[in-house]
Protein backbone atom coordinates (compact mmCIF):
# COMPACT_ATOMS: atom_id res chain seq x y z
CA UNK A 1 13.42 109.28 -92.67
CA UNK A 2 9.92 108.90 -94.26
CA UNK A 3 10.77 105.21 -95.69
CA UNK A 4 11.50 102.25 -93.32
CA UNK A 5 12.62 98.67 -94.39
CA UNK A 6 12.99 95.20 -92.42
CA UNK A 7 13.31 91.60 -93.36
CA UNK A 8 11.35 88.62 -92.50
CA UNK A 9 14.33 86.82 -91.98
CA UNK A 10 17.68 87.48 -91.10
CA UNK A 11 19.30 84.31 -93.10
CA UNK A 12 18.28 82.71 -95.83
CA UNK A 13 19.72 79.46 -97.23
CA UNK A 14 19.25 77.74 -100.66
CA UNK A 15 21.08 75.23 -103.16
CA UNK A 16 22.21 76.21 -106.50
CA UNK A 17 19.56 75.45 -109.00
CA UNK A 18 16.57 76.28 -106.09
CA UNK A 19 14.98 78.80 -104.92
CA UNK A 20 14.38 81.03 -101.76
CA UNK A 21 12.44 84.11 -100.70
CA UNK A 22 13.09 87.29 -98.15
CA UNK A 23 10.16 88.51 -97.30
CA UNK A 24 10.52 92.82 -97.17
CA UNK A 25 8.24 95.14 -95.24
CA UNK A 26 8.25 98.50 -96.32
CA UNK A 27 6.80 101.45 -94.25
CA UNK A 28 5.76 105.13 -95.00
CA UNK A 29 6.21 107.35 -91.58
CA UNK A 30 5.82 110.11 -93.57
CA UNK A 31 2.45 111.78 -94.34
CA UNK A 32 2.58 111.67 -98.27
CA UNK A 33 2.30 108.88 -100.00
CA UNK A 34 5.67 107.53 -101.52
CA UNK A 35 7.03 105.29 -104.48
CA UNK A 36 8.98 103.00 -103.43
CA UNK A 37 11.77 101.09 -104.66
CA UNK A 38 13.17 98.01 -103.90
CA UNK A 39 16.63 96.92 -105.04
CA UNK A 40 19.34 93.60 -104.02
CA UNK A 41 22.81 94.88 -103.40
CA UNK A 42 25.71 92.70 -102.63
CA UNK A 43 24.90 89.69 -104.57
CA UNK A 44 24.87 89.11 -108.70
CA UNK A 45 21.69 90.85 -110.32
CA UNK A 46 21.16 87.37 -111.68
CA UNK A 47 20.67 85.82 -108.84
CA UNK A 48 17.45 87.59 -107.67
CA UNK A 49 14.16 88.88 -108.71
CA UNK A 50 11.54 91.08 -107.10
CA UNK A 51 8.21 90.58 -108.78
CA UNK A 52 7.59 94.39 -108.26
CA UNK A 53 10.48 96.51 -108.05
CA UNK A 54 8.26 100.04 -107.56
CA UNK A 55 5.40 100.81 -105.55
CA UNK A 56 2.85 102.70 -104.09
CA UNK A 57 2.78 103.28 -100.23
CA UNK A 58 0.12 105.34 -98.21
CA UNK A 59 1.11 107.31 -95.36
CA UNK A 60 1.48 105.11 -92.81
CA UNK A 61 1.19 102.33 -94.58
CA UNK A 62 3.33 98.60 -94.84
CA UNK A 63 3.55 96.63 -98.09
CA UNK A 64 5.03 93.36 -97.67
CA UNK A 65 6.96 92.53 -100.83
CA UNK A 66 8.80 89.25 -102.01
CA UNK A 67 12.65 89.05 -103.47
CA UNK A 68 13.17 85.63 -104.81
CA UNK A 69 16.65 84.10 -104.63
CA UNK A 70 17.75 81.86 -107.65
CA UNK A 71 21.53 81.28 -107.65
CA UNK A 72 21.81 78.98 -110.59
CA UNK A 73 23.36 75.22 -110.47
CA UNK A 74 26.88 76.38 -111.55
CA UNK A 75 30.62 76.24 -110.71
CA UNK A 76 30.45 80.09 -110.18
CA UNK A 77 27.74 79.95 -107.59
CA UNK A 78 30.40 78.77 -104.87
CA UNK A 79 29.39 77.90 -101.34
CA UNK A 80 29.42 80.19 -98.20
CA UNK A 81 27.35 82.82 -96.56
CA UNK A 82 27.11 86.32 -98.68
CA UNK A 83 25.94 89.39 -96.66
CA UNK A 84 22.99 91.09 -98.84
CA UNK A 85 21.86 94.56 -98.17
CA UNK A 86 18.27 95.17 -99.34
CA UNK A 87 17.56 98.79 -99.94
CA UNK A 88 14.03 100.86 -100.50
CA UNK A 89 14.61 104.05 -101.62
CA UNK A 90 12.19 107.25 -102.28
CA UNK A 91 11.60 107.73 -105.78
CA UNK A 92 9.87 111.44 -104.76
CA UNK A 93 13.19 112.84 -102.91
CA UNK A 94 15.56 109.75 -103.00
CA UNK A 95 15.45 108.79 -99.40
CA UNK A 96 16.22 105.49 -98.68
CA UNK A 97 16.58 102.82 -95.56
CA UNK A 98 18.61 99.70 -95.81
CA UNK A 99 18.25 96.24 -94.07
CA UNK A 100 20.33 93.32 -94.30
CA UNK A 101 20.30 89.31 -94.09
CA UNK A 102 22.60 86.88 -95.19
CA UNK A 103 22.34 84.37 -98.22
CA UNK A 104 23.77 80.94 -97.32
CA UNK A 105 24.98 79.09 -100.67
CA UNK A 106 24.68 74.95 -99.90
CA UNK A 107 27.71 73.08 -101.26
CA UNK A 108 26.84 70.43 -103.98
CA UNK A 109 28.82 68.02 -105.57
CA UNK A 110 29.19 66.97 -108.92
CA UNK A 111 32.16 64.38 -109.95
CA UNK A 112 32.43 63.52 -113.51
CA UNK A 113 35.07 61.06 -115.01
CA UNK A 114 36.28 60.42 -118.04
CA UNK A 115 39.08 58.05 -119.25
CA UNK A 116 40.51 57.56 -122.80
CA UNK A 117 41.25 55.03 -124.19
CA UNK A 118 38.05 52.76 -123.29
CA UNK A 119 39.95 50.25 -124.22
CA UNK A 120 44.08 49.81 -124.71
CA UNK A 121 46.15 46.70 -124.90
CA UNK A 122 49.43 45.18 -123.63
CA UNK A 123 52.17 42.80 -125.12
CA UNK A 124 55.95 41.28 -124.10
CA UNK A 125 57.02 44.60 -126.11
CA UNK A 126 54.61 46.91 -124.95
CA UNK A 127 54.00 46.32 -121.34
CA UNK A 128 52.01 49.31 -119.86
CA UNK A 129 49.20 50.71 -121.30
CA UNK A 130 48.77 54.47 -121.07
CA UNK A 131 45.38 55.94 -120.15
CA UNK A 132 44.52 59.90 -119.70
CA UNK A 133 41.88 60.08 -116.76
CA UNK A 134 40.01 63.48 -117.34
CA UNK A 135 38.37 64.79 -113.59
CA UNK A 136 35.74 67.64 -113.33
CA UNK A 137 34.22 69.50 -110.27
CA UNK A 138 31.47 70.42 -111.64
CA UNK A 139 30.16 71.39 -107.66
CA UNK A 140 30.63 74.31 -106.02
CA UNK A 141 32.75 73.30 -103.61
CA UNK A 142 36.53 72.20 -103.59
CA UNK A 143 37.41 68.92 -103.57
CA UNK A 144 40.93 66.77 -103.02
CA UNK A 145 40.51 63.29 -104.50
CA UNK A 146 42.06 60.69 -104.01
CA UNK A 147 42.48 58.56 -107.02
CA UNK A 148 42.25 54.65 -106.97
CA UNK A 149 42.45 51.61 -109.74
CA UNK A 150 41.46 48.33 -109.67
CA UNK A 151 40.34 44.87 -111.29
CA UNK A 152 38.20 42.23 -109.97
CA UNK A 153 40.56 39.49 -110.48
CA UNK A 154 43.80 41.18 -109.49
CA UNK A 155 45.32 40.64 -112.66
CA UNK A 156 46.18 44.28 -113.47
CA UNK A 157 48.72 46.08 -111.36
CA UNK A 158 48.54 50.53 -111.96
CA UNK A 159 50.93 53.22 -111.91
CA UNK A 160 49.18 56.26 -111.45
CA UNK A 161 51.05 60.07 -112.46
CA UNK A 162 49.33 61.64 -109.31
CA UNK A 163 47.40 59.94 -106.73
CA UNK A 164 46.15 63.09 -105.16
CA UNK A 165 44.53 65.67 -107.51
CA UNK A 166 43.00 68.84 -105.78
CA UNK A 167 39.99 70.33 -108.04
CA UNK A 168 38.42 73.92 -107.00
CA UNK A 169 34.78 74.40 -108.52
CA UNK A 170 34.46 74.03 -112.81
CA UNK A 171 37.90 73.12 -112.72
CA UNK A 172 38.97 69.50 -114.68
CA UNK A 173 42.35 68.11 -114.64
CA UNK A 174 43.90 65.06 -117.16
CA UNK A 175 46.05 62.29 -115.25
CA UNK A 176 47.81 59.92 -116.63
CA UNK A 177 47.30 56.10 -115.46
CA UNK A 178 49.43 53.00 -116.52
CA UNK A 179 48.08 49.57 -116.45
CA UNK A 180 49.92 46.63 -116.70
CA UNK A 181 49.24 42.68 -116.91
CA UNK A 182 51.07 40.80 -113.69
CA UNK A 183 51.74 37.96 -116.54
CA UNK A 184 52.95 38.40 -120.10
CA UNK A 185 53.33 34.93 -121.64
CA UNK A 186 55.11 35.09 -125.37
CA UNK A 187 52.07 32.52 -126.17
CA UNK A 188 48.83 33.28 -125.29
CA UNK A 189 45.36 33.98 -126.75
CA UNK A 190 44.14 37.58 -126.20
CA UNK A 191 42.79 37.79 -122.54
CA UNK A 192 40.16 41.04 -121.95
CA UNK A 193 40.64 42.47 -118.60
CA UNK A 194 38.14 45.24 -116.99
CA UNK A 195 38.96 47.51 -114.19
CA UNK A 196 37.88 50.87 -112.47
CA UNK A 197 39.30 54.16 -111.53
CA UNK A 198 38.24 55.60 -109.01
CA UNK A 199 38.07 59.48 -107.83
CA UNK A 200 37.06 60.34 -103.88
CA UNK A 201 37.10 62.98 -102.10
CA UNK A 202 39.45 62.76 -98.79
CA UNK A 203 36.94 64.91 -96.93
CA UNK A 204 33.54 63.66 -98.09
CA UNK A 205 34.10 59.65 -99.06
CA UNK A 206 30.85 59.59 -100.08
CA UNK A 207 31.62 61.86 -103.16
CA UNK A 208 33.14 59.64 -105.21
CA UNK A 209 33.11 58.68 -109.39
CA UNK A 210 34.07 56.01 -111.31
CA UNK A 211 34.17 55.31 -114.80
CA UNK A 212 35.41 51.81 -116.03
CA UNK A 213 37.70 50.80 -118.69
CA UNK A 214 39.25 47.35 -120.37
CA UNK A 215 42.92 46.43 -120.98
CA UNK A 216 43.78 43.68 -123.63
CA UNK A 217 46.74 41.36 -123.33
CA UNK A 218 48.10 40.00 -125.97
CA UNK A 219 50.50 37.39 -126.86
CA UNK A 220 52.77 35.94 -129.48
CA UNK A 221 52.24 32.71 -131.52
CA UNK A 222 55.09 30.13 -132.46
CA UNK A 223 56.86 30.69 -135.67
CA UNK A 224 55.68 27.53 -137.55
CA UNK A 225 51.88 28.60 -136.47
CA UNK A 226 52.70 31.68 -137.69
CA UNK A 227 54.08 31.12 -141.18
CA UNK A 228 51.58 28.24 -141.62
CA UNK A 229 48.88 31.08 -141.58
CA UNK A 230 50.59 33.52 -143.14
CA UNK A 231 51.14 30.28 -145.85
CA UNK A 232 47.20 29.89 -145.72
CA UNK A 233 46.64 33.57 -146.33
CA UNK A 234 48.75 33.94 -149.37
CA UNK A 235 46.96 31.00 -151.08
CA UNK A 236 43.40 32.53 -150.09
CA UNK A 237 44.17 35.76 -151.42
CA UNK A 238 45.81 34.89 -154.61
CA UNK A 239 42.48 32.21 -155.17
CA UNK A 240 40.27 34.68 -154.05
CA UNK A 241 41.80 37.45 -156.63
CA UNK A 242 42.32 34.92 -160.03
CA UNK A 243 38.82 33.16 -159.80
CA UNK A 244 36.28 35.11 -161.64
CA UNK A 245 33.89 36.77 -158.76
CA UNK A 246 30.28 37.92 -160.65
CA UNK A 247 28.71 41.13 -159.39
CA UNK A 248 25.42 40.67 -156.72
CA UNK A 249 23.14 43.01 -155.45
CA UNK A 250 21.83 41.32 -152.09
CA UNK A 251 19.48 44.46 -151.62
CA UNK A 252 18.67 48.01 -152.66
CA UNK A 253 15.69 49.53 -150.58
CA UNK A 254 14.30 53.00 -149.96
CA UNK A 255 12.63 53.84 -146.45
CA UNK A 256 10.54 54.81 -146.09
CA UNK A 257 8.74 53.78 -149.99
CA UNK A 258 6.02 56.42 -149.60
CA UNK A 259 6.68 59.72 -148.17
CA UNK A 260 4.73 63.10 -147.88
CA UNK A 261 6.49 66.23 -150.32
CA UNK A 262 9.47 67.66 -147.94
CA UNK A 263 10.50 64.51 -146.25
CA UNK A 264 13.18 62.80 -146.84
CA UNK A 265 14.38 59.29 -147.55
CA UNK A 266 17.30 56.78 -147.02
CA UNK A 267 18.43 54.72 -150.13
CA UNK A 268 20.55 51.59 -148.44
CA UNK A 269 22.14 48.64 -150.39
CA UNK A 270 24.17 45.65 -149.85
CA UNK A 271 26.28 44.32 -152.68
CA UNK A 272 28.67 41.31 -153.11
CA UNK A 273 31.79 41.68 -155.23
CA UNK A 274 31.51 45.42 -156.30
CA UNK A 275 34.63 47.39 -156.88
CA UNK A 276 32.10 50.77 -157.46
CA UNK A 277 28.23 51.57 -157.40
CA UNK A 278 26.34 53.81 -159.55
CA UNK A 279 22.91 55.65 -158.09
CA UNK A 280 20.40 57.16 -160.96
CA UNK A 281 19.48 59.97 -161.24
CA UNK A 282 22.43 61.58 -161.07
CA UNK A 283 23.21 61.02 -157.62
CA UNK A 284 26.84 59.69 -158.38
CA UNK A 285 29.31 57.15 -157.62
CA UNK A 286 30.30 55.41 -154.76
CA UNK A 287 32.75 53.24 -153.26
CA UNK A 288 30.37 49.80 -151.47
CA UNK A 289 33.32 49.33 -148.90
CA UNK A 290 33.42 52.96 -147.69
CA UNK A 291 29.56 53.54 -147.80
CA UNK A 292 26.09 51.82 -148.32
CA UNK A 293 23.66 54.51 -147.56
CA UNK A 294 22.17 57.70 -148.95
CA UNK A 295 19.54 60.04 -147.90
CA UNK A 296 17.56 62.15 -151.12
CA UNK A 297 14.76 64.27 -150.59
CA UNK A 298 12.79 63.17 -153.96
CA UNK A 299 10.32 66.57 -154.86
CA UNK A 300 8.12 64.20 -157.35
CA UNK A 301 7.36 60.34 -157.32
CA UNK A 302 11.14 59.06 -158.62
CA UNK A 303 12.23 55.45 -159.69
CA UNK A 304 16.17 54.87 -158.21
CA UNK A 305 18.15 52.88 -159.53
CA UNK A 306 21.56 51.01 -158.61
CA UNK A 307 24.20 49.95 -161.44
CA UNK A 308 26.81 47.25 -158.93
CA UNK A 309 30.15 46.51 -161.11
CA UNK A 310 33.38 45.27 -161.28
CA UNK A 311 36.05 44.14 -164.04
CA UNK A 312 33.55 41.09 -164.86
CA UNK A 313 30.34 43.05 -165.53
CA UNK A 314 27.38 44.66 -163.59
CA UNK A 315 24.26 44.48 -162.09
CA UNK A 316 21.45 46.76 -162.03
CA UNK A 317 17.95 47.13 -159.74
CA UNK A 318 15.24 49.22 -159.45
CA UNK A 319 13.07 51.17 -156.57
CA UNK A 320 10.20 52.95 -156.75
CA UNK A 321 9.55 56.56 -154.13
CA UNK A 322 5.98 57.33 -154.03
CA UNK A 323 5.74 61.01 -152.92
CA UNK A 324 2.88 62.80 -151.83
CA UNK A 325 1.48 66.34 -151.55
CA UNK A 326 1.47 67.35 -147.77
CA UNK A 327 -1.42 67.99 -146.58
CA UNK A 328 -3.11 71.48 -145.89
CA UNK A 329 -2.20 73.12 -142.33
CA UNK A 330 -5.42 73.35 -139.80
CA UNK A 331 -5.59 76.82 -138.72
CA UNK A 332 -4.98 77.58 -135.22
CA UNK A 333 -8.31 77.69 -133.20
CA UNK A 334 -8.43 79.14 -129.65
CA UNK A 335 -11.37 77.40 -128.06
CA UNK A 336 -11.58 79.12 -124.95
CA UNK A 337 -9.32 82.36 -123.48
CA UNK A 338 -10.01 82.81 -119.69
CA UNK A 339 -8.62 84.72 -116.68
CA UNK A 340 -9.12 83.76 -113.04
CA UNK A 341 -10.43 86.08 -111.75
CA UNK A 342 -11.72 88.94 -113.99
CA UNK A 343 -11.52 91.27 -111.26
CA UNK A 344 -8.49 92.05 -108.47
CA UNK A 345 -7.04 94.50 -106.50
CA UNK A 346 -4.07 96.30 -107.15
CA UNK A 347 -0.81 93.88 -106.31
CA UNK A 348 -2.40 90.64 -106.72
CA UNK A 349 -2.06 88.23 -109.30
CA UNK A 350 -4.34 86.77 -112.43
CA UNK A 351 -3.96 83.36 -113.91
CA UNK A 352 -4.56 83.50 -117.80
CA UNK A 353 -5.51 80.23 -119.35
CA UNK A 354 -6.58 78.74 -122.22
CA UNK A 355 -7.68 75.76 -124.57
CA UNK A 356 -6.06 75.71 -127.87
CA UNK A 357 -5.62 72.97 -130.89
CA UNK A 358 -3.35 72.62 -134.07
CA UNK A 359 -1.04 75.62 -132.56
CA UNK A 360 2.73 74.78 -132.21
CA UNK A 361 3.20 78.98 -130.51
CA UNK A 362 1.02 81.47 -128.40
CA UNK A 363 2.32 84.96 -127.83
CA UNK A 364 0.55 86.71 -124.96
CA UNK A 365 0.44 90.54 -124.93
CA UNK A 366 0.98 91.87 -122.41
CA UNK A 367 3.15 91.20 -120.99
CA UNK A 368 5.69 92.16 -124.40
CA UNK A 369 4.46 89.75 -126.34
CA UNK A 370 5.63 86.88 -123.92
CA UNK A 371 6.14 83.52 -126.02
CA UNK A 372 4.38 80.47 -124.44
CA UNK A 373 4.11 76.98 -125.33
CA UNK A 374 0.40 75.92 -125.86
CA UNK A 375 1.14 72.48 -124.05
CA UNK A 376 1.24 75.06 -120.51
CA UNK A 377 -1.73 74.96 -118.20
CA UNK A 378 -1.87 78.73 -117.86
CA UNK A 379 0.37 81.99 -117.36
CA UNK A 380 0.03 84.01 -113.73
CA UNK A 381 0.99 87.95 -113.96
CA UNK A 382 0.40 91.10 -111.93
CA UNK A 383 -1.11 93.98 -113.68
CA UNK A 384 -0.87 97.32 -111.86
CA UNK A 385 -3.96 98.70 -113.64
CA UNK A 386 -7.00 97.27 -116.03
CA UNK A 387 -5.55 95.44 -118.82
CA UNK A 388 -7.00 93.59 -122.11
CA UNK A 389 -4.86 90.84 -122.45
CA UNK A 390 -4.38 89.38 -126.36
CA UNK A 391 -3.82 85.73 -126.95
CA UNK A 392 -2.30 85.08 -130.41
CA UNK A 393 -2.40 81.26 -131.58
CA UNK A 394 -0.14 80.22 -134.45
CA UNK A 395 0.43 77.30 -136.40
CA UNK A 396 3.56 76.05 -138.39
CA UNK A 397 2.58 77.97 -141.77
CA UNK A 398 2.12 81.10 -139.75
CA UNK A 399 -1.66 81.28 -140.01
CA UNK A 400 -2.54 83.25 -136.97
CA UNK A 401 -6.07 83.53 -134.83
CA UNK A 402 -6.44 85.96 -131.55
CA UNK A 403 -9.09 86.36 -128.32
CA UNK A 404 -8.67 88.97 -126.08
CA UNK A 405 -10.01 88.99 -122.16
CA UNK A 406 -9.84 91.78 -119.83
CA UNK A 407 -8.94 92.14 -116.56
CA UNK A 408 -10.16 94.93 -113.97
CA UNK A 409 -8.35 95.88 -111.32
CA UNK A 410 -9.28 98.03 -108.45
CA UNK A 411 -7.43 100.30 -106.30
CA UNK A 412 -8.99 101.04 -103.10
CA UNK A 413 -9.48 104.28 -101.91
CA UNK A 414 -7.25 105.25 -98.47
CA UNK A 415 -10.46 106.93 -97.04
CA UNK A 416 -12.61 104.86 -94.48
CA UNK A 417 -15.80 105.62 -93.17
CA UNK A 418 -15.99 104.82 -89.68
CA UNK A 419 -19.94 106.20 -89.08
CA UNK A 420 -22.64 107.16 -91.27
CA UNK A 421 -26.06 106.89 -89.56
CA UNK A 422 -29.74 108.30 -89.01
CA UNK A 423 -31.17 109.27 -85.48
CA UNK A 424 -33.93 108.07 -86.19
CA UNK A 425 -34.19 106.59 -88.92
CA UNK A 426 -38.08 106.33 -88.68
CA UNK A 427 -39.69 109.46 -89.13
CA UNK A 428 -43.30 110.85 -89.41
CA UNK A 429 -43.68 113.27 -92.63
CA UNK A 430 -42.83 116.60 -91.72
CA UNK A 431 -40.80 115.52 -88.41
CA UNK A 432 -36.93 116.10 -88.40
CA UNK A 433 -33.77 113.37 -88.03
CA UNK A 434 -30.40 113.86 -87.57
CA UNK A 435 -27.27 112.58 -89.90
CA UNK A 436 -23.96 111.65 -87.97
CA UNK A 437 -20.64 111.12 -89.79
CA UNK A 438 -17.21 109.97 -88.71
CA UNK A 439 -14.24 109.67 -91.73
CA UNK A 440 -10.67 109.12 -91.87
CA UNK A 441 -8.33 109.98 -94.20
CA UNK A 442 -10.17 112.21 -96.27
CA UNK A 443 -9.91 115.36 -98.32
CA UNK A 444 -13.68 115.64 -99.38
CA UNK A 445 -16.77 114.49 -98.27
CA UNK A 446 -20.06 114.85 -100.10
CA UNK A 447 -23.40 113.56 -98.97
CA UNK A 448 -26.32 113.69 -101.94
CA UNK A 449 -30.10 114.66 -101.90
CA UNK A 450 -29.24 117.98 -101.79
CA UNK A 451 -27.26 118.18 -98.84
CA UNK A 452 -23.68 118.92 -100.40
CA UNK A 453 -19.74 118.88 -98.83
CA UNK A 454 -19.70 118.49 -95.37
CA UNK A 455 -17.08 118.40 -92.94
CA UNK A 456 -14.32 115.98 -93.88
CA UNK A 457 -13.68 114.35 -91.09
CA UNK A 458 -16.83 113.97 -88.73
CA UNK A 459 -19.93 116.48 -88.35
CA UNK A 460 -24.30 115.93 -88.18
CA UNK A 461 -26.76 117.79 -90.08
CA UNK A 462 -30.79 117.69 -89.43
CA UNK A 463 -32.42 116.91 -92.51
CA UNK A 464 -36.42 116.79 -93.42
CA UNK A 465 -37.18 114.16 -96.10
CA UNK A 466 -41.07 114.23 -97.57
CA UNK A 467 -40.77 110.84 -98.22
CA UNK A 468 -38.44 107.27 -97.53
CA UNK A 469 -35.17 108.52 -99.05
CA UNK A 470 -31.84 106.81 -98.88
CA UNK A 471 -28.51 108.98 -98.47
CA UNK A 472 -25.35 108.33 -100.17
CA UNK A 473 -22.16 109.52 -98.10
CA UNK A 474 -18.96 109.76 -100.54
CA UNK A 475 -15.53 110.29 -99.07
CA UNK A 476 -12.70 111.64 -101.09
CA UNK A 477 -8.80 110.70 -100.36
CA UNK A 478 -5.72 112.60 -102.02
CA UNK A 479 -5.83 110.78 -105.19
CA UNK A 480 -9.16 111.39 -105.74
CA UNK A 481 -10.66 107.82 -104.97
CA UNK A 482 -13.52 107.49 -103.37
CA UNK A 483 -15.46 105.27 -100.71
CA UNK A 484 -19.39 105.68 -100.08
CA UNK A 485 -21.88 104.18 -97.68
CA UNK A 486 -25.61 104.96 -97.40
CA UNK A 487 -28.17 105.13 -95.17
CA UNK A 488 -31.95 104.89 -95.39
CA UNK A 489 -34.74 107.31 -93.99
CA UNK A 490 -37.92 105.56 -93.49
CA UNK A 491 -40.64 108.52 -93.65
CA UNK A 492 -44.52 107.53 -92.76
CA UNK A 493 -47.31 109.38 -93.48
CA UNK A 494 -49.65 111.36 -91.28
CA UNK A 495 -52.29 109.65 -89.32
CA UNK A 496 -55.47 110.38 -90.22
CA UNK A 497 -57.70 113.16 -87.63
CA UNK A 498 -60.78 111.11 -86.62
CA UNK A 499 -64.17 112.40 -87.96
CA UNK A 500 -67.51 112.65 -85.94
CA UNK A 501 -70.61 110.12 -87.53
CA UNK A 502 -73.40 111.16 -88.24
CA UNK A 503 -75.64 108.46 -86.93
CA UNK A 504 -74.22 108.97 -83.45
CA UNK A 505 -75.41 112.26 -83.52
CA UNK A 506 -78.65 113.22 -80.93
């Protein structure tokens, strides 16, 4: 099998919500080069991501890869260890080799309580107050609880429908609770009592939630006390109803008074005595018991006003809503549009950042027009080739500006040259020197001035040069990308024959 996989790690263990990584080396013992596949089985797709899925690999070559491990912080990602099998397969004949780890889900806990009523009450007729205690697990783990009440000053004594409740994960559960006062007098004045339930778990005390609730007792008054009131009321009310009772506004506001064209406002008013009030323009009538506030959206500067009657007469007042065009939009402006760096090598990453004002969206393309919110430091991505990257910037009216940056990456060739020298390299004109190569992995070779393809893998030639010349060596690999080195001929002239002079002559 051409394709070989292992894992950095034979377990890996993470909480829901977090985040782990496996670590994958992938191997071509074949003596093609491969694309390579990488795929999670065993677990939900969900739950894991591989940055790149499909990739090159040499002939003997290992790419280490990452799978990232997100379980997300819900009921359904329940605790235990999950056997994962991680698979690369061939994409050229659909070979593949498995390895396999284990995932190791952490328990969490999450108790929430709710109880309803907040608050209830209790009398000589009614002695036990019924509440409905609502549990949720919102962990991942099962839980039995134990459920508990109880007041500070032991007044209350509690009845509860279950004591024990068992809750798997996401599960909730409604139990009913009666409280009751240890004393009921006939006469008493209301007495407010607060108290807590309580939900534990048995297995893990320290898991535990409590929400808090109040239980009023109430008691009965004397019959003399009571028709004296009763007495007093009747008087009140029919005074209260025969005297004559003039209409007052106490206030009639708008806020804010000055606004910008598409806001809106709140009209608010407070009258005395009203049986109905009346809002102009044609915003209609309205009861001052039920409801003392309105919210308009005036389009033009508008004057309000509020008519307050009853059977005796009315009352009328005026405010005043200055509105205001809204301002023009500043278009979006992209100050600067950077990438760091401008140049990489196939598999590694580019951060792509910018400086931006009066933008509320940026769509970066590629990769797919990826929405980002201009408030972000930068964006980090992996382009498998040269890419132009396009920043749009747009503001709320949709007025749109764009920069674009581009990125080079390189892909290194799979050909090394392991020699590539002169013997000598210092030379008289018209003397002779010797080239010496030594390549790997290589289909082609090609040295220039003349020389031409040479052996691919090692080899010498004698060369002449007339004069200092430098030789380029360029090595070819299956794809057709290349490596070079060079190497420099230093060629010096003839020395000069020495002449006879004439004044030394006899």
């Amino acid at each position: 099998m051409a394709i070989r996989v292992r894992l950095g790690q034979d377990e890996v263990q993470v909480e829901p919500g977090g985040s782990a990584q496996i670590v994958a080396f992938v191997s071509n013992e074949g003596d093609q080069p491969d694309q390579v596949a990488l795929e999670v089985e065993g677990i939900d797709t969900e739950w894991c991501a591989i940055p790149i899925p499909s990739f090159q690999v040499a002939p003997g070559e290992e790419v280490q890869e990452r799978i990232l491990i997100r379980p997300p912080r819900r009921t359904e990602s329940r605790a235990g260890t999950y056997p994962i099998l991680v698979r690369a397969r061939s994409v050229e004949n659909g070979g593949s080799s498995t390895a396999q780890a284990s995932l190791v889900i952490r328990p969490y806990s999450m108790l929430m309580l709710d109880i309803a009523p907040r608050r209830n009450f209790a009398t000589p007729w009614r002695k036990q107050a019924p509440y409905e205690l609502t549990i949720s697990n919102q962990g991942n783990t099962e839980h039995l609880l134990q459920l508990n009440a109880s007041d500070p000053e032991d007044s209350l004594a509690f009845e509860w429908e279950h004591e024990r409740v068992n809750l798997a994960p996401g599960e909730s559960r409604t139990v009913m609770l009666y409280a009751q006062p240890r004393q009921l007098p006939l006469i008493a004045n209301p007495t407010l009592y607060s108290f807590n339930a309580t939900a534990r778990s048995v297995d893990d005390p320290l898991r535990s939630s409590t929400v808090q609730a109040q239980l009023e007792r109430r008691g009965l008054v004397s019959p003399v006390v009571l028709v004296f009131i009763l007495l007093l009321l009747l008087i009140g009310a029919i005074w209260s109803y025969t005297r004559p009772q003039p209409v007052q506004i106490d206030e009639f506001v708008a806020e804010p008074a000055q606004i910008t064209a598409g806001q809106t406002i709140q009209l608010r008013w407070r009258v005395q005595n009203a049986e109905k009030v009346l809002l102009e323009p044609a915003l209609g009538e309205f009861d001052p018991a039920q409801q003392r506030s309105l919210q308009v959206q005036p389009t033009t500067t508008t004057t309000y006003r509020l008519i307050a009657r009853n059977r005796y007469g009315e009352q009328a007042r005026e405010v005043v809503v200055i509105v205001e065009n809204a301002p023009p939009a500043l278009p979006p402006t992209i100050v600067r549009f950077w990438a760091e760096p401008t140049q990489i090598k196939r598999g590694e990453s580019v951060l792509l950042r910018w400086q931006v004002s009066d933008a509320t969206e940026l769509i970066l393309t590629p990769p797919g027009g990826q929405k980002l919110d201009p408030a972000l430091p930068g964006f980090e991505h992996r382009p498998s080739r040269t890419t132009e990257y396009e920043l749009i910037a747009r503001n709320a009216q949709g007025q749109m500006v764009s920069k674009r940056v581009r990125v080079e990456v390189i892909d290194p060739s799979n050909a090394k040259i392991l020699l590539f020298e002169a013997k000598p390299d210092l030379i008289t004109a018209g003397e002779t020197t010797t080239l010496r190569w030594e390549v790997l992995n290589a289909v082609r070779v090609q040295i220039d001035q003349g020389v031409g393809t040479v052996n691919a893998q090692q080899g010498e030639i004698s060369v002449t040069p007339t004069a200092t010349t430098t030789y380029t060596l360029t090595a070819y690999d299956s794809e057709g990308r290349t490596v070079t080195a060079k190497v420099t001929i230093t060629v010096q002239p003839q020395p000069e024959s020495p002449t006879s002079d004439p004044a030394s002559s006899p």
